[in-house]
N, C-alpha and C. Protein backbone atom coordinates (compact mmCIF):
# COMPACT_ATOMS: atom_id res chain seq x y z
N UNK A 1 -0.39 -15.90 18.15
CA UNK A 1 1.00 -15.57 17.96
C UNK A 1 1.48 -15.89 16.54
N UNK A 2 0.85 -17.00 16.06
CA UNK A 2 1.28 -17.48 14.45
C UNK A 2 0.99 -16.22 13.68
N UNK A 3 0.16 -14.87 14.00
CA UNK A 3 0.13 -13.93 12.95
C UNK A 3 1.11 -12.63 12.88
N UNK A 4 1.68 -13.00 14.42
CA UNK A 4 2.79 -11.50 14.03
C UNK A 4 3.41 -11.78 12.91
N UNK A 5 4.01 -13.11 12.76
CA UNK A 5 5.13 -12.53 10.68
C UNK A 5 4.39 -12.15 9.96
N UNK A 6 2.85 -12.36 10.06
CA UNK A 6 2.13 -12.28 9.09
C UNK A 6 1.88 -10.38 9.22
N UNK A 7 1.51 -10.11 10.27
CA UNK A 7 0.99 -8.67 10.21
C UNK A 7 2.63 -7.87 9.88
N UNK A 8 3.75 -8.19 10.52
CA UNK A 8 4.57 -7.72 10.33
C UNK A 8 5.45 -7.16 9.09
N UNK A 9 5.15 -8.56 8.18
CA UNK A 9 4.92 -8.35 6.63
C UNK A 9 4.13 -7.50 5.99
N UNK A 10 2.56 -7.52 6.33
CA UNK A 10 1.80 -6.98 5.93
C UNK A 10 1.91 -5.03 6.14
N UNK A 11 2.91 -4.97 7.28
CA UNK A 11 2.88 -3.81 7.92
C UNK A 11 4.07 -3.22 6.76
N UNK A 12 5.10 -3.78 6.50
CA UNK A 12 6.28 -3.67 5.67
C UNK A 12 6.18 -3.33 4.17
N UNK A 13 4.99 -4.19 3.87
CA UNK A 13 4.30 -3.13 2.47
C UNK A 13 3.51 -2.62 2.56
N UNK A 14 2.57 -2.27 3.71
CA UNK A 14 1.90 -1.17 3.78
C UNK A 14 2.81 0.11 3.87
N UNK A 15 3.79 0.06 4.16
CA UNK A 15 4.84 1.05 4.87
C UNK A 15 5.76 1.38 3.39
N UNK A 16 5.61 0.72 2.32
CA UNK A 16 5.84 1.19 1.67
C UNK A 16 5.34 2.22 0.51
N UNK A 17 4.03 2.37 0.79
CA UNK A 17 3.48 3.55 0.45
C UNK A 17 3.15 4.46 1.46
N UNK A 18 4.16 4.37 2.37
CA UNK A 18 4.42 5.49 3.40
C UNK A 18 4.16 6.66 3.01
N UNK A 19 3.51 7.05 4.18
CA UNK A 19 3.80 9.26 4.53
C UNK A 19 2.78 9.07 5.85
N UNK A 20 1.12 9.59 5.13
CA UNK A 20 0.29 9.47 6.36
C UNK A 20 -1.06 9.58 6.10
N UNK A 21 -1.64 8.29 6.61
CA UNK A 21 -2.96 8.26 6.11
C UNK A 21 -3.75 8.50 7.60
N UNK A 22 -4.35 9.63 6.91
CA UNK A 22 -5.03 10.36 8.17
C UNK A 22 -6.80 10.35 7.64
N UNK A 23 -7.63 9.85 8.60
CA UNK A 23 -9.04 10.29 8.47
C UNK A 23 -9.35 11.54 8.33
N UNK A 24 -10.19 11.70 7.04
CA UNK A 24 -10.52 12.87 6.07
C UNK A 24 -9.44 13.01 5.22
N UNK A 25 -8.71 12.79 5.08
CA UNK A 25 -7.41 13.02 3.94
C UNK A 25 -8.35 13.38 2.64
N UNK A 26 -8.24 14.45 2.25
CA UNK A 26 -8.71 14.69 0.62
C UNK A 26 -8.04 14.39 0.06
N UNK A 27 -8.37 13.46 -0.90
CA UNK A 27 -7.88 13.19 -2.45
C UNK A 27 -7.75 13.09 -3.56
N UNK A 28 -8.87 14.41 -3.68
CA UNK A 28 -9.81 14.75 -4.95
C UNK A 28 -9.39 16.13 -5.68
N UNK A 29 -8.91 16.82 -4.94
CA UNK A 29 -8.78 18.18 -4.90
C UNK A 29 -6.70 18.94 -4.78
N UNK A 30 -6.64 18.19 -6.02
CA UNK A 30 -5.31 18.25 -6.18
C UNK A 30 -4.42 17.03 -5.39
N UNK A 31 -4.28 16.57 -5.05
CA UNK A 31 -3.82 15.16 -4.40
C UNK A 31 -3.54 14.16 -5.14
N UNK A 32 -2.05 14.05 -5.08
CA UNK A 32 -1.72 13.21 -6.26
C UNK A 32 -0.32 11.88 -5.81
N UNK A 33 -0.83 10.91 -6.36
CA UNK A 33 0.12 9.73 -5.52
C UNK A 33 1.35 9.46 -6.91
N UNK A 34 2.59 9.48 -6.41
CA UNK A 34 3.73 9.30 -7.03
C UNK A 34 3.46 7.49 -7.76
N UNK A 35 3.66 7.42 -8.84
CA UNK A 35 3.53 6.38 -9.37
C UNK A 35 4.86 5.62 -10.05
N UNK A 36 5.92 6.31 -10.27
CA UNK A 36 7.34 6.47 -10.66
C UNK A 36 7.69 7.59 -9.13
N UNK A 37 8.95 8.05 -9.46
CA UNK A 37 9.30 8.77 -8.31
C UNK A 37 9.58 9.82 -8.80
N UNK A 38 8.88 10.40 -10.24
CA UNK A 38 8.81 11.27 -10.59
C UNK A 38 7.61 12.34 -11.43
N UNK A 39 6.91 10.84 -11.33
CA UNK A 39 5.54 10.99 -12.25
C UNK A 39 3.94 11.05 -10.94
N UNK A 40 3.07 11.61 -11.36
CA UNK A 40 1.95 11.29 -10.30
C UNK A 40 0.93 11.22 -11.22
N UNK A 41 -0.19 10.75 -10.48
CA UNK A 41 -1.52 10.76 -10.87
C UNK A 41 -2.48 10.94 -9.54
N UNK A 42 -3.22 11.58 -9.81
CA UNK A 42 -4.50 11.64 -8.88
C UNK A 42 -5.43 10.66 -8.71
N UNK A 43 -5.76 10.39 -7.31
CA UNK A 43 -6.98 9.26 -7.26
C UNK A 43 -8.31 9.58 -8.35
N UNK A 44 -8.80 8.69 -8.66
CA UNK A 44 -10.12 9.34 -9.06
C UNK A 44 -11.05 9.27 -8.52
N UNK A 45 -12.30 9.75 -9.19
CA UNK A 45 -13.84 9.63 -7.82
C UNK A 45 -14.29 8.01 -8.51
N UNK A 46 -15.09 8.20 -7.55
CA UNK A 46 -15.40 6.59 -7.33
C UNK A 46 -16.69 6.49 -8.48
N UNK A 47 -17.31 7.28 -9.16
CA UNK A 47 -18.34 7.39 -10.21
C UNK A 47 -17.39 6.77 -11.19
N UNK A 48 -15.69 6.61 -11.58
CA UNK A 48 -15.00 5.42 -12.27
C UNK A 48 -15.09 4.76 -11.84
N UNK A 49 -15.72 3.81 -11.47
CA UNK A 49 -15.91 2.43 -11.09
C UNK A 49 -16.44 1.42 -11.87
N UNK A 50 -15.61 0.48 -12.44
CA UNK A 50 -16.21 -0.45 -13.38
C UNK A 50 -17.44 -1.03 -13.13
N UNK A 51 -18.34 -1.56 -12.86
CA UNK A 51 -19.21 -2.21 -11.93
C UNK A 51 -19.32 -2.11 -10.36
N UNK A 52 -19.59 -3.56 -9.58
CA UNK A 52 -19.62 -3.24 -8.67
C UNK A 52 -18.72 -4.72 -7.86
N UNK A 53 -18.19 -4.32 -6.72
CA UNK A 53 -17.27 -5.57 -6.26
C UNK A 53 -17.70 -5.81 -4.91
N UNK A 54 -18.35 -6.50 -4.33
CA UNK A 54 -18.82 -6.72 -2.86
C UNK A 54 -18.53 -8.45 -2.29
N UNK A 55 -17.30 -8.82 -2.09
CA UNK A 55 -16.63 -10.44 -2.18
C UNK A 55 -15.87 -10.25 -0.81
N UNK A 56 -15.46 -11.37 -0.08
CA UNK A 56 -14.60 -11.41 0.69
C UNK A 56 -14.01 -12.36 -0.21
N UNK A 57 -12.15 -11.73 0.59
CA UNK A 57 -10.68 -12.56 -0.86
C UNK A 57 -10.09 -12.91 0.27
N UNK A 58 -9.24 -13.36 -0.19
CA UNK A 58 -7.77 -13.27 0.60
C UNK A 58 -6.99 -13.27 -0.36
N UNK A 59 -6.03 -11.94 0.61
CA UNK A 59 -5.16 -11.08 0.65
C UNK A 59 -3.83 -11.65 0.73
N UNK A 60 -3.17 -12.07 -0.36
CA UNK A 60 -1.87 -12.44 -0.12
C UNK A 60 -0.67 -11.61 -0.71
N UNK A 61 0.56 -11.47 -0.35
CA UNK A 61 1.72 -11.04 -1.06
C UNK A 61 2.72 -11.05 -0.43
N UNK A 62 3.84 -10.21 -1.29
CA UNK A 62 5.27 -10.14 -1.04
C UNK A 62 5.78 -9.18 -1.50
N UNK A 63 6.81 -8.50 -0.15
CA UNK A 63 7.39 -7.09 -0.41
C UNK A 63 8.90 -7.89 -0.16
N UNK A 64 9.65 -8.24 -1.15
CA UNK A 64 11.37 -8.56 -0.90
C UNK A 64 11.21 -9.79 -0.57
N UNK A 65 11.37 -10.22 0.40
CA UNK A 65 11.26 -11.21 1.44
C UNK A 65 10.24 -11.50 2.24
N UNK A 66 9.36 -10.84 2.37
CA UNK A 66 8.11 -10.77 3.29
C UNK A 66 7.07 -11.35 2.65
N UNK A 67 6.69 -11.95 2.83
CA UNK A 67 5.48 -12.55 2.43
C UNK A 67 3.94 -12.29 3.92
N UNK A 68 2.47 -12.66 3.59
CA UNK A 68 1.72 -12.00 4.55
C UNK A 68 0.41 -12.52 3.47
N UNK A 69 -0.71 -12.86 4.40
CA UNK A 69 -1.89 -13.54 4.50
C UNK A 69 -2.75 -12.49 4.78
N UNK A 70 -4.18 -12.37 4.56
CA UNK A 70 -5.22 -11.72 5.69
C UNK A 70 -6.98 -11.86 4.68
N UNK A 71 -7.60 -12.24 5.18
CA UNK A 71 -8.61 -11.48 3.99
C UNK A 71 -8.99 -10.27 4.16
N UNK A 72 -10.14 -10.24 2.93
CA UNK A 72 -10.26 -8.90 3.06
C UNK A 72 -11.61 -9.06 2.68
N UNK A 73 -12.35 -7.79 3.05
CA UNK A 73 -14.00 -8.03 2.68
C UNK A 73 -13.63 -6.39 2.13
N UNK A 74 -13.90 -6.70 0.55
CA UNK A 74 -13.69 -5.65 -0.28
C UNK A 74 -15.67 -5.27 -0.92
N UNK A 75 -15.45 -4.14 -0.58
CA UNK A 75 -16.64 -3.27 -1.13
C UNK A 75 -16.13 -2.30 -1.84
N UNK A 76 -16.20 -2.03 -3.53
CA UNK A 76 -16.28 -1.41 -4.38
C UNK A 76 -17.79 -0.94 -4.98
N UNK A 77 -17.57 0.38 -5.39
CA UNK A 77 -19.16 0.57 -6.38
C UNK A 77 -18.92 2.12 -6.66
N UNK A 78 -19.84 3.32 -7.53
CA UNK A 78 -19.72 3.98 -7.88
C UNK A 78 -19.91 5.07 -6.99
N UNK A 79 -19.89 4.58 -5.31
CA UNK A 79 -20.11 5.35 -4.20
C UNK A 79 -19.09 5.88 -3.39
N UNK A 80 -18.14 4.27 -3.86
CA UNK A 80 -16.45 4.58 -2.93
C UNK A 80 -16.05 3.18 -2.74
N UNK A 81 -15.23 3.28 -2.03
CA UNK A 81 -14.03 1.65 -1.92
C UNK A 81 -14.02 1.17 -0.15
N UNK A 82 -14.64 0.49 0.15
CA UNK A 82 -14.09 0.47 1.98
C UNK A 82 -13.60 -1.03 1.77
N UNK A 83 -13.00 -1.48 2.24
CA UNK A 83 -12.01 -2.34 2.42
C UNK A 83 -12.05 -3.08 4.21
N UNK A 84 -12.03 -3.85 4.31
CA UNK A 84 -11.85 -4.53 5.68
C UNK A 84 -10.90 -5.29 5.83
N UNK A 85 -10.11 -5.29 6.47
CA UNK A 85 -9.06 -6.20 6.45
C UNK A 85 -9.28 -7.43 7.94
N UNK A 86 -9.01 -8.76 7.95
CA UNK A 86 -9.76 -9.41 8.89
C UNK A 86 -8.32 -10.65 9.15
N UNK A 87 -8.55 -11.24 10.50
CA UNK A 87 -7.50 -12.22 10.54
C UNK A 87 -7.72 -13.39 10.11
N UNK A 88 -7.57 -14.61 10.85
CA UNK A 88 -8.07 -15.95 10.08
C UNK A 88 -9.15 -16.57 10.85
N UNK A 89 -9.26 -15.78 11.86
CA UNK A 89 -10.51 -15.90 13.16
C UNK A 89 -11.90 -14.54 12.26
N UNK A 90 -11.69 -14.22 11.81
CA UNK A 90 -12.41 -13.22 11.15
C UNK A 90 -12.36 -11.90 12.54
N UNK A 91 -11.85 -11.33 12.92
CA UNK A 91 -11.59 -10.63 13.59
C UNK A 91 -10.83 -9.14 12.79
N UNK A 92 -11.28 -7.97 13.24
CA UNK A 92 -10.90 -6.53 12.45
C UNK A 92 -9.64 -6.11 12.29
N UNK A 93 -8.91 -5.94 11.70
CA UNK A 93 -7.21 -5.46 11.75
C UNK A 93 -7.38 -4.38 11.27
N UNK A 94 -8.62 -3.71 10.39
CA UNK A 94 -7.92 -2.81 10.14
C UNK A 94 -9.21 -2.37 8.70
N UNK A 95 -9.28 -0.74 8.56
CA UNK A 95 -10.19 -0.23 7.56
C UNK A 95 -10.11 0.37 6.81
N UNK A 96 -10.30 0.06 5.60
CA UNK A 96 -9.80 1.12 4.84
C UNK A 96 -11.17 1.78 4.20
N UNK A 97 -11.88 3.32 4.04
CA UNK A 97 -12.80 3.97 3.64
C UNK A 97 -12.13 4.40 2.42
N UNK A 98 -13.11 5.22 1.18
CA UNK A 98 -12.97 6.16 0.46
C UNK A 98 -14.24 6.30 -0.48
N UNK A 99 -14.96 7.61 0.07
CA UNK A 99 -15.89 7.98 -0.67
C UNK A 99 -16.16 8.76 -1.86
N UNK A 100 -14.61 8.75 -2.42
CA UNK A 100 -14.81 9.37 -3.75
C UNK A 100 -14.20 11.18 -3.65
N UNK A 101 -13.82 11.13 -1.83
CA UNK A 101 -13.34 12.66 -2.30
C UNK A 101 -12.44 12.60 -0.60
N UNK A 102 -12.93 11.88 0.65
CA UNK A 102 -12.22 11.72 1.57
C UNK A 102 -12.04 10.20 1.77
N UNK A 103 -10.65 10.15 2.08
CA UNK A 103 -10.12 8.87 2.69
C UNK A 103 -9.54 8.21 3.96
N UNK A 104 -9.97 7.47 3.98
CA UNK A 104 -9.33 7.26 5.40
C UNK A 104 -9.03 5.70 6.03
N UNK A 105 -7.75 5.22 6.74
CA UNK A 105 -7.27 4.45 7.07
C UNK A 105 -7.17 4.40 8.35
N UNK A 106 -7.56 3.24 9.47
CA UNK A 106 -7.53 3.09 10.57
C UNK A 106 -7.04 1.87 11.23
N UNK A 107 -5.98 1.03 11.91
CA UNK A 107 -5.44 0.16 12.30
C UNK A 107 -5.04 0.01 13.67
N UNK A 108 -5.55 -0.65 14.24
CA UNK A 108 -4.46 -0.64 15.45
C UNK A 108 -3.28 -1.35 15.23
N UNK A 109 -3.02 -2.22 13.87
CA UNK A 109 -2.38 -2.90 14.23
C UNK A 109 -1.15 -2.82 12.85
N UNK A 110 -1.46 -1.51 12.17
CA UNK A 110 -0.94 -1.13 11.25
C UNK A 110 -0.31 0.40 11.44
N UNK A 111 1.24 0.74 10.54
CA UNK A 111 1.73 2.01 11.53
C UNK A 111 0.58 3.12 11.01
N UNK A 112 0.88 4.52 11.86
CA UNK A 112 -0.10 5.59 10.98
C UNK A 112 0.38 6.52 9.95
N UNK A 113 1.45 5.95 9.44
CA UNK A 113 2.40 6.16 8.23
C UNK A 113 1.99 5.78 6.67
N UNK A 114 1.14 4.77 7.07
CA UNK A 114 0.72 3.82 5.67
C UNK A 114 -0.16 5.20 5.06
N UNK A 115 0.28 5.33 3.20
CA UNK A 115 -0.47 5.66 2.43
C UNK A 115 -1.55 5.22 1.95
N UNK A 116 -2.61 5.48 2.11
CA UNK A 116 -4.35 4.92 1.78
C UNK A 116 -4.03 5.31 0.42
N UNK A 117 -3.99 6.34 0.03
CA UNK A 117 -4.15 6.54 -1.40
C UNK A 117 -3.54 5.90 -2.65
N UNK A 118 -2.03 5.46 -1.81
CA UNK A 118 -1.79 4.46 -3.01
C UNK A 118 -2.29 3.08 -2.59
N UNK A 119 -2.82 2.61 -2.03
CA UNK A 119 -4.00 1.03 -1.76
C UNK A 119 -5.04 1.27 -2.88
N UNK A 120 -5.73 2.72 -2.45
CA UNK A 120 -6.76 2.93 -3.66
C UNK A 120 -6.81 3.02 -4.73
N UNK A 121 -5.33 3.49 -5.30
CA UNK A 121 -4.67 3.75 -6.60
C UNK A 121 -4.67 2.20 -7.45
N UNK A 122 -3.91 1.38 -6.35
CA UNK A 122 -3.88 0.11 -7.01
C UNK A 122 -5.39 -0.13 -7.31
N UNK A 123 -6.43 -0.35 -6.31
CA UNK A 123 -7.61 -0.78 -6.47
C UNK A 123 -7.98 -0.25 -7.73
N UNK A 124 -8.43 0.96 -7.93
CA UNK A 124 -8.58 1.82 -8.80
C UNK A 124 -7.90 1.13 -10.15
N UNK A 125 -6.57 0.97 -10.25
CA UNK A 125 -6.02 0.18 -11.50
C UNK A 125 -6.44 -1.29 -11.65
N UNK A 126 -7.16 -1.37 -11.14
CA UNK A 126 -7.82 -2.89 -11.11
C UNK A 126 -9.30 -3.33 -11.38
N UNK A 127 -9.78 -2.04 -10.97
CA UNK A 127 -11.20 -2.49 -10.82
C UNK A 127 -11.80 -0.65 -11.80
N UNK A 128 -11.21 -0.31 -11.89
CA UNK A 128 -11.94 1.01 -12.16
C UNK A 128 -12.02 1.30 -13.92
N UNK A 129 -12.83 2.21 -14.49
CA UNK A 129 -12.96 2.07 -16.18
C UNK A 129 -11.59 2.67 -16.53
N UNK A 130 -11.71 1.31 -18.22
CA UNK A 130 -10.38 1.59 -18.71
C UNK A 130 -9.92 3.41 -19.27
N UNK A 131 -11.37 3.70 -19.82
CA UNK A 131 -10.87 4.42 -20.45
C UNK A 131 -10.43 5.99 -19.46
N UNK A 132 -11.25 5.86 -17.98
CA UNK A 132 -10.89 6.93 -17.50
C UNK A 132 -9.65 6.81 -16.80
N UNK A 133 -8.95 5.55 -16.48
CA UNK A 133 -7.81 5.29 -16.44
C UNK A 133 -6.90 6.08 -17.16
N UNK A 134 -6.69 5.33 -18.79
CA UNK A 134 -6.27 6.14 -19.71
C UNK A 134 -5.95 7.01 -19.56
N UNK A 135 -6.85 8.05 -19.62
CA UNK A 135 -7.01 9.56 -19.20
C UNK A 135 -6.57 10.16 -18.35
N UNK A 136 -6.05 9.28 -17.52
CA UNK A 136 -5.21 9.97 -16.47
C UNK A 136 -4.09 9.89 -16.44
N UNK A 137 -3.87 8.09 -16.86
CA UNK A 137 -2.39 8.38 -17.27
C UNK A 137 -1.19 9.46 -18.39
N UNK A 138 -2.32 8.99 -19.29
CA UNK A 138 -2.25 10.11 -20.15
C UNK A 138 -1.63 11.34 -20.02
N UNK A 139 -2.89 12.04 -19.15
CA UNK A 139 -1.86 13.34 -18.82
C UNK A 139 -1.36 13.46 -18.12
N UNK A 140 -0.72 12.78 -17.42
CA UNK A 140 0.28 11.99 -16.42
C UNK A 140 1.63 12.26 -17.17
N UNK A 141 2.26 11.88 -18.71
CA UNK A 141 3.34 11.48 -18.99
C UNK A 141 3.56 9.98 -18.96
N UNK A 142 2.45 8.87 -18.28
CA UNK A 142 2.34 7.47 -18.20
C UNK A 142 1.53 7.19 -19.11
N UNK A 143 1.45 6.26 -19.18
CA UNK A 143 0.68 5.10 -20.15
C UNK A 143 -0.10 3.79 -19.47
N UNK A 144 -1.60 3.86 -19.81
CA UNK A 144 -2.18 2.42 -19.21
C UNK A 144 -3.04 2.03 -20.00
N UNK A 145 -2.41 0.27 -20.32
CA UNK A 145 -2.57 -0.13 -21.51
C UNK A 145 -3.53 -1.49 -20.62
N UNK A 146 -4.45 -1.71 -22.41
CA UNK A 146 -5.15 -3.38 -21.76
C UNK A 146 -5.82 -3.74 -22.62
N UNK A 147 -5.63 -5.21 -22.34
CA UNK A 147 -5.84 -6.21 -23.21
C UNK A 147 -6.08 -7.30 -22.71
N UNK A 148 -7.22 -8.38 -23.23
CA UNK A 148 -7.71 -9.33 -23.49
C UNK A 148 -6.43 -10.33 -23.94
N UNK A 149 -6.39 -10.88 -23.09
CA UNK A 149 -5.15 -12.45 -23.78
C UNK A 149 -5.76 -13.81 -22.93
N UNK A 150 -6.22 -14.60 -23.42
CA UNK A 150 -6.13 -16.36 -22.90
C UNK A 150 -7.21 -16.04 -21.94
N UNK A 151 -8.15 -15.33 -22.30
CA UNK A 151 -9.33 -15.28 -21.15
C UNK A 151 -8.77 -14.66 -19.71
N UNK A 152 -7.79 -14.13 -19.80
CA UNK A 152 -7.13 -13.05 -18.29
C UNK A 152 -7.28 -11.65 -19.32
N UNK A 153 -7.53 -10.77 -18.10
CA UNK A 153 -7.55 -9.11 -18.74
C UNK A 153 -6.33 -8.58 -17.75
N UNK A 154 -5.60 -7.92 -18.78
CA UNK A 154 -4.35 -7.27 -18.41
C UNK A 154 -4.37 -5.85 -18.25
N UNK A 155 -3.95 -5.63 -17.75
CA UNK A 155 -3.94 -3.70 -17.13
C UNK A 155 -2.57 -3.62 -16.77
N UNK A 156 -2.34 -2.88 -17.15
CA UNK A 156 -0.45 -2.38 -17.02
C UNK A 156 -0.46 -0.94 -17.22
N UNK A 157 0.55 -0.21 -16.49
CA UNK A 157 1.12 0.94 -16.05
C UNK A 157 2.14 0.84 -16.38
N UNK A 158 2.95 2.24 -17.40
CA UNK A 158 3.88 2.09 -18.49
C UNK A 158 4.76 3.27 -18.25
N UNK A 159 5.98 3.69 -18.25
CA UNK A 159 6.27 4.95 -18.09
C UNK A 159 7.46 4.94 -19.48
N UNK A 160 7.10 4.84 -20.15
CA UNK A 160 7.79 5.25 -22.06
C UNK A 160 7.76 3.10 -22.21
N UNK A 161 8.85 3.14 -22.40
CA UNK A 161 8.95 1.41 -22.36
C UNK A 161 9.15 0.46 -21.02
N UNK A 162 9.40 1.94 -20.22
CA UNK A 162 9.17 0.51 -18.73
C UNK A 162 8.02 0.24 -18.34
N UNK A 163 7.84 -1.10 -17.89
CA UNK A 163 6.98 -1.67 -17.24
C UNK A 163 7.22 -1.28 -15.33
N UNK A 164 5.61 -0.17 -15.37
CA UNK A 164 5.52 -0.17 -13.70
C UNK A 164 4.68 -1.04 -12.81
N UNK A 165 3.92 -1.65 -13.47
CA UNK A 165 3.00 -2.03 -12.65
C UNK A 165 2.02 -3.18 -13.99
N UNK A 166 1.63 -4.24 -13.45
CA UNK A 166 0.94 -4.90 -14.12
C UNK A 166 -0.36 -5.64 -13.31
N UNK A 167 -1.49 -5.79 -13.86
CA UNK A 167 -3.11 -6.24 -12.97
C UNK A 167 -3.12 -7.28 -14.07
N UNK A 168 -3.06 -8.63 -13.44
CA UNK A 168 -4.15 -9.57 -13.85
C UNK A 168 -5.28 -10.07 -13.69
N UNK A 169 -6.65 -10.01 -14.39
CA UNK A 169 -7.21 -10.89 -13.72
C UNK A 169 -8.20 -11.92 -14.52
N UNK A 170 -8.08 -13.16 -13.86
CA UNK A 170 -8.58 -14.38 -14.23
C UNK A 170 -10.22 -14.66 -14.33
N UNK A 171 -10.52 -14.29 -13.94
CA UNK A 171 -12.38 -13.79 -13.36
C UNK A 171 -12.48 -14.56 -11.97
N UNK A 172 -10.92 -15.06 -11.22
CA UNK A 172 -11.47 -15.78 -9.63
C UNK A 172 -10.23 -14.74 -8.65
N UNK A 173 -9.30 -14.36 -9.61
CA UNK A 173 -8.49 -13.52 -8.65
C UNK A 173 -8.09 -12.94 -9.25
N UNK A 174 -6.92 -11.34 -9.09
CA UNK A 174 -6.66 -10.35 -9.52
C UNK A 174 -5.23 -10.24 -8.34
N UNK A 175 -4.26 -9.92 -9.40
CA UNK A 175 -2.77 -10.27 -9.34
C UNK A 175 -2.35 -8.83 -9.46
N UNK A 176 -1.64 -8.48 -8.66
CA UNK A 176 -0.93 -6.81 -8.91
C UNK A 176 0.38 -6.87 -8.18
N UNK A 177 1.23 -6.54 -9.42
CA UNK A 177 2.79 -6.50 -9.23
C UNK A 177 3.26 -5.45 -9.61
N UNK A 178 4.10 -4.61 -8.77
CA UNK A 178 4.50 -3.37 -8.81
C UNK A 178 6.18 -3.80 -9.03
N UNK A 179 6.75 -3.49 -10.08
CA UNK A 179 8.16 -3.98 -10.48
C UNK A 179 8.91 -2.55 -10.22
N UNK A 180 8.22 -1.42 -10.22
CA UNK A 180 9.41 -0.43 -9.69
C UNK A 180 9.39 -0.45 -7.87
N UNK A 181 8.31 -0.85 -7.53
CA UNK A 181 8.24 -0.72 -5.79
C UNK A 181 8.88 -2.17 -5.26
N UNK A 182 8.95 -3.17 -6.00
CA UNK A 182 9.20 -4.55 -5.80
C UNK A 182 7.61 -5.08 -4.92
N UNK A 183 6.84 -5.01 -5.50
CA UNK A 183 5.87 -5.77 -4.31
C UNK A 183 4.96 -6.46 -5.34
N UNK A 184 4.01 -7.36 -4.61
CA UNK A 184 3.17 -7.92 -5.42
C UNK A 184 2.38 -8.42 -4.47
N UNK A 185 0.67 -8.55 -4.77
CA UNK A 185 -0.08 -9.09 -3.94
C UNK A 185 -1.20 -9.71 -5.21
N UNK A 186 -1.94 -11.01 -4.13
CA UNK A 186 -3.05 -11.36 -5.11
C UNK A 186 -4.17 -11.46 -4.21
N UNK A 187 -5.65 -10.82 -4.95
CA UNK A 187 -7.04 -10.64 -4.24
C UNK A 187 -7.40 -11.97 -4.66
N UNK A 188 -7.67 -12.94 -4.12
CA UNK A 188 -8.54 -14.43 -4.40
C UNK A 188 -9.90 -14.05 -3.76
N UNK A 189 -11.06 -14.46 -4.52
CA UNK A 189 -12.56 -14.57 -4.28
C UNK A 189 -12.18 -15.70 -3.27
N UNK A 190 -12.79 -15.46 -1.95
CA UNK A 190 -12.99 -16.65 -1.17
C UNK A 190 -14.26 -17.94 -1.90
N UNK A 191 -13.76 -18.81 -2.18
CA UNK A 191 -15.51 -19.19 -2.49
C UNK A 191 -16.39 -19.58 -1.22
N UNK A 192 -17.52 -20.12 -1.43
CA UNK A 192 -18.24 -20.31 -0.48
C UNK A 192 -18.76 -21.99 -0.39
């Protein structure tokens, strides 16, 4: 029972990249996630993939007031992104796939409203190459900028001088704050 605020939260910013994440959803083939509420960009294929990410984290953040826990057993690589989402019993809440051209989201315990593609988008701004980033923002009308400061690498999403979105990461966790959506979550490496 201690996890309904937790999923309930968790459900509240998932719900904010609302519409509908449906198994097979293409997202390769013209499919494009609003990044401003006027601007888009397309997912990319998963051959942008900086390296490779295979860690269980935990999953923390805050949408307004909501705050929400969970880990996650994140698999990244140049194949696709699947995502597991797990409770504190290690038990399944919930999946997230994407092989680079279909996506797909499955929950029982999440609505079937939640947008997969912007989860991947973030991922993607986090973990994926700078320069094909760039390139998208680019011809986007956005801007994604990065830099090396104090041993953290910064990734930020720009739309002329506003700040949309900013990725930190430390080399033990990776920080993503969305200042036009109000949300923010941080991936922590579980250690072992």
């Amino acid at each position: 029972m201690r996890n309904i605020p937790a999923v309930l939260a968790l459900s509240l910013l998932l719900c904010l990249f609302a519409s509908c994440a449906t198994a097979g959803q293409n997202v390769t083939d013209g499919a494009s996630v609003f990044v401003t509420d006027f601007k888009s960009v397309s997912v990319l294929p998963a051959q942008c993939m900086d390296g490779n990410l295979d860690e269980l984290q935990l999953f923390t953040g805050s949408f307004g007031e909501q705050t929400f826990s969970s880990l996650a057993y994140i698999l990244a690589d140049q194949k696709g992104i699947d995502i597991t989402l797990l409770n504190e019993m290690g038990m399944d809440m919930g999946k997230l796939s994407f092989d680079g051209k279909n996506l797909s989201f499955s929950s029982p315990y999440f609505p079937k409203n939640v947008r997969a593609d912007y989860i991947v988008l973030d991922i993607q701004n986090a973990y994926y190459d700078v320069s094909a980033l760039k390139k998208q923002y680019d011809a986007s009308g956005l801007a994604f900028s990065f830099e090396l400061a104090e041993g953290k690498e910064l990734r930020r999403v720009l739309d002329g001088d506003t700040l949309v979105e900013e990725i930190v990461k430390d080399g033990r966790a990776v920080t993503i704050t969305n200042f036009l959506r109000g949300y923010r979550y941080e991936l922590r490496k579980v250690e072992e």
